[in-house]
C-alpha atoms as a PDB file:
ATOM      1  CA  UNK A   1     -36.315 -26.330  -7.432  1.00  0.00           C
ATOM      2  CA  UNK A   2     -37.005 -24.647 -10.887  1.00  0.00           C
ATOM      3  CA  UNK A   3     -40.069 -23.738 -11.730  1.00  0.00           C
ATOM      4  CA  UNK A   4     -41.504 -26.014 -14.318  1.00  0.00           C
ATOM      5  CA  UNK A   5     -41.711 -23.940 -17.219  1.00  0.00           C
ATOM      6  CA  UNK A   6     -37.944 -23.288 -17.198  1.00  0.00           C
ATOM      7  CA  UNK A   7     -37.219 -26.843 -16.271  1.00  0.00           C
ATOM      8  CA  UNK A   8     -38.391 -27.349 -19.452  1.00  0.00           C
ATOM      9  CA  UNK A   9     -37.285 -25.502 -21.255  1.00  0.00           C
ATOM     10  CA  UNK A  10     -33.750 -26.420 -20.254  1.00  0.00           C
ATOM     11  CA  UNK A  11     -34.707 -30.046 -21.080  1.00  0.00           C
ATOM     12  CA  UNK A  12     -35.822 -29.765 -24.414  1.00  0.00           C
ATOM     13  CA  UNK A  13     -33.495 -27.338 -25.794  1.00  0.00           C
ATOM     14  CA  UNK A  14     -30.584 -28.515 -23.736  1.00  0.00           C
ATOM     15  CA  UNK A  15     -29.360 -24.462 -23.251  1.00  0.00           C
ATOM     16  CA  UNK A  16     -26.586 -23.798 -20.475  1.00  0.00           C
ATOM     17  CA  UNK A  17     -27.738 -21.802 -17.581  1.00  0.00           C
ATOM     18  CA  UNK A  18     -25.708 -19.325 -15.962  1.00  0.00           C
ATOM     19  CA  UNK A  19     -24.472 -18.585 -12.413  1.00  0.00           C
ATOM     20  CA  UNK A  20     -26.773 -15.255 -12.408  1.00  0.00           C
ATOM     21  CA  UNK A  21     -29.952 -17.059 -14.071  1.00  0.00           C
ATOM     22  CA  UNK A  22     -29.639 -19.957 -11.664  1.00  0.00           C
ATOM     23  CA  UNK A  23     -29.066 -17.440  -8.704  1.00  0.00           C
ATOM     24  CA  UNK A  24     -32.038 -15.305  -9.715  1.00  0.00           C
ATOM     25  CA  UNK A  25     -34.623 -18.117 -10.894  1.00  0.00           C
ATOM     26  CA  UNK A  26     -33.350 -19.692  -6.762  1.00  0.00           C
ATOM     27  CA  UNK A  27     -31.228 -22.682  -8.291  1.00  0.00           C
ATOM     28  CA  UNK A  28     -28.076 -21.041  -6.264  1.00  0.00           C
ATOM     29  CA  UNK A  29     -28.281 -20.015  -3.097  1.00  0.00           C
ATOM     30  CA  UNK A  30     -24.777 -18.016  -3.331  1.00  0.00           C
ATOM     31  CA  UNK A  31     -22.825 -15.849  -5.945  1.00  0.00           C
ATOM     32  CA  UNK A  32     -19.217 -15.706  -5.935  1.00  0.00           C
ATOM     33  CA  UNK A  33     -16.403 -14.106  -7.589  1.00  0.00           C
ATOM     34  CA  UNK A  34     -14.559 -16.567  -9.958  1.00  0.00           C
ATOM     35  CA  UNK A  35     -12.255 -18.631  -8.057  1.00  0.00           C
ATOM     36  CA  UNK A  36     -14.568 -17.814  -4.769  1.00  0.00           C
ATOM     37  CA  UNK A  37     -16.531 -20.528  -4.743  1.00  0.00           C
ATOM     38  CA  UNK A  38     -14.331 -22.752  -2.130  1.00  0.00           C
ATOM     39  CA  UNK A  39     -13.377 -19.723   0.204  1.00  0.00           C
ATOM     40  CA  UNK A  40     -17.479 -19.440   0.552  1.00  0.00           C
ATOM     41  CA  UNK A  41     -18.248 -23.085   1.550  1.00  0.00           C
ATOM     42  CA  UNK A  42     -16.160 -22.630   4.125  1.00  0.00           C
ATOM     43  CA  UNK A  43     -17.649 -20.170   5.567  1.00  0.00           C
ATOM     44  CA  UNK A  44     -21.107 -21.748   5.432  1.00  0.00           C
ATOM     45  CA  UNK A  45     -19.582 -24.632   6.674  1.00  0.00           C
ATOM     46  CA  UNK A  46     -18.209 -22.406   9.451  1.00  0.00           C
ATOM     47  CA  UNK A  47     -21.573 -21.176  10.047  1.00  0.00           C
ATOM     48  CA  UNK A  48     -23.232 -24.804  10.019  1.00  0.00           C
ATOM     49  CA  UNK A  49     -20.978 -25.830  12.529  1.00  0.00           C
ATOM     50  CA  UNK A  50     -20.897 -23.562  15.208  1.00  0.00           C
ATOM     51  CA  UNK A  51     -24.333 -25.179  15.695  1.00  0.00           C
ATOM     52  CA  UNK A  52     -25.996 -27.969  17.271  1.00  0.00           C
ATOM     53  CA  UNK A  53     -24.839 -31.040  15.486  1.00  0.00           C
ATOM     54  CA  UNK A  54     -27.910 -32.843  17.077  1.00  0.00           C
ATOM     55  CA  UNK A  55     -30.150 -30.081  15.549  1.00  0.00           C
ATOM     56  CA  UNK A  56     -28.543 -29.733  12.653  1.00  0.00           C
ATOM     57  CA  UNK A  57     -29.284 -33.720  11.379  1.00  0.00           C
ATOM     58  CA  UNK A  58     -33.151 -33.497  13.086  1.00  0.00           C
ATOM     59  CA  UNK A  59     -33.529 -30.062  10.786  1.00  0.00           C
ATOM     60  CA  UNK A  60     -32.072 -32.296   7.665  1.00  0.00           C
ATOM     61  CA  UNK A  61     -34.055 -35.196   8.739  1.00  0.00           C
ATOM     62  CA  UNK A  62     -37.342 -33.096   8.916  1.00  0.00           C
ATOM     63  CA  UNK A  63     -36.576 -31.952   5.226  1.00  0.00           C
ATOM     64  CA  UNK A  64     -36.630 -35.099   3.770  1.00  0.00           C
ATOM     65  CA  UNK A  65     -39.517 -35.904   5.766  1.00  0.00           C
ATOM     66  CA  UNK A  66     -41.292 -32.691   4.230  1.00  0.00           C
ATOM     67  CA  UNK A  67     -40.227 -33.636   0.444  1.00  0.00           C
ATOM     68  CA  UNK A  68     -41.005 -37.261   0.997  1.00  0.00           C
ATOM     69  CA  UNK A  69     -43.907 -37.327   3.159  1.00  0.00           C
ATOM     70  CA  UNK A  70     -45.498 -33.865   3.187  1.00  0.00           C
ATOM     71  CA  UNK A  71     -46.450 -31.317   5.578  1.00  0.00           C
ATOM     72  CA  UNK A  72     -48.308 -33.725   8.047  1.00  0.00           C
ATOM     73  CA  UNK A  73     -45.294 -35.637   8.152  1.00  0.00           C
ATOM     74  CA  UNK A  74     -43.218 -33.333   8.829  1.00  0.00           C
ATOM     75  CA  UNK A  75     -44.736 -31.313  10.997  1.00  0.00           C
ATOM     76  CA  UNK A  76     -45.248 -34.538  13.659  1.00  0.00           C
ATOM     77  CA  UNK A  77     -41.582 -35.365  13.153  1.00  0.00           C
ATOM     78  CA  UNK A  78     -40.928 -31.331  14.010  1.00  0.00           C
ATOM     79  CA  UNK A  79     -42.727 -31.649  17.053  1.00  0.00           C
ATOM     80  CA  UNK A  80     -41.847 -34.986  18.070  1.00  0.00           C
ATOM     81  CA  UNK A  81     -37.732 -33.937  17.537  1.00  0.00           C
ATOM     82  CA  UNK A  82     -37.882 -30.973  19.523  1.00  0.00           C
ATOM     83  CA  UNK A  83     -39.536 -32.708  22.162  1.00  0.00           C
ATOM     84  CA  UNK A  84     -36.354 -34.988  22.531  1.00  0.00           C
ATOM     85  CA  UNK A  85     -33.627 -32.737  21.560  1.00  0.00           C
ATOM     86  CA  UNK A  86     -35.361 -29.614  24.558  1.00  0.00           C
ATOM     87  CA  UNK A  87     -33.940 -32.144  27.112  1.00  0.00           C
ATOM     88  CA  UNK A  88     -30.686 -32.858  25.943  1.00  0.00           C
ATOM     89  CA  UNK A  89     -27.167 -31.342  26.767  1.00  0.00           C
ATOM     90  CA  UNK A  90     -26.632 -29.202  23.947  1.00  0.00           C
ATOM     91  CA  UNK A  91     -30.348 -27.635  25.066  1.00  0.00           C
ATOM     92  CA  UNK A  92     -29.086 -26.633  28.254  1.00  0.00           C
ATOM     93  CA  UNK A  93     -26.058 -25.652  27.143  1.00  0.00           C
ATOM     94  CA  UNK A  94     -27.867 -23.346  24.206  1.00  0.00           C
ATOM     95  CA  UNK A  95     -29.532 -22.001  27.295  1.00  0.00           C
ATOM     96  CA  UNK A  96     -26.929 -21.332  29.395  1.00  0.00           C
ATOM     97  CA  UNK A  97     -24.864 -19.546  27.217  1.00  0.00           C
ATOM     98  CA  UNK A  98     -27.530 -17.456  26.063  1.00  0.00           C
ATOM     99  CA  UNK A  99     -28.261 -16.334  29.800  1.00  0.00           C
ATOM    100  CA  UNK A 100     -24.154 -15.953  30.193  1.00  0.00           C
ATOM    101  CA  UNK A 101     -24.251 -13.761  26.489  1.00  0.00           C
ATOM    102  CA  UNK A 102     -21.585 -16.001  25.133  1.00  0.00           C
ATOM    103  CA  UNK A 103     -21.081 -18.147  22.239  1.00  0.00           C
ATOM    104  CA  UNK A 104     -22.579 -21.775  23.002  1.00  0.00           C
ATOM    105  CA  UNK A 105     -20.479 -24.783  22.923  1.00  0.00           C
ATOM    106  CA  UNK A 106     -22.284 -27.274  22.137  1.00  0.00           C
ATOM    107  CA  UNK A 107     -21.441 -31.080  22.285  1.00  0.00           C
END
């Protein structure tokens, strides 16, 4: 996730790295206030699962495929998951509720 020069460098000389160097350098995706830190998981969280469940494991799946298998791989397994998951229940219902302009509830 680091780039490698600053990888090591935090190796060899075994230097802490703080919150705003790790945010900047894209080791953190978030920033918080001290003592923040739970309140904003739970929002991702909150975020995360007013999702597709279905979609969201095929989108984790396809990332491991990318970092184990590279971009061939995981562009098949892209197409070949959203093949399955366009006919499933939580498609139509993604669908519908966009049509209806309400939130989705999916399964």
């Amino acid at each position: 996730m680091l780039p490698r020069g600053i990888a090591h460098e935090l190796l060899i000389t075994c230097r802490e790295m703080l919150a705003d160097e790790a945010y900047r350098l894209g080791f953190a995706n978030r920033l918080t206030q001290r003592g923040g830190a739970l309140q904003e998981s739970l929002k991702l969280a909150g975020m995360i699962v007013r999702n597709s469940m279905a979609v969201v494991r095929e989108v984790k799946r396809g990332l491991a495929t990318l970092a184990e298998d590279g971009v061939g791989a995981a562009t098949k397994f892209e197409w070949d998951a959203a093949r399955a998951l366009q006919g499933g229940s939580d498609a139509e219902e993604g669908i519908s509720a966009f049509l209806e302009k309400r939130p989705p509830k999916f399964a």
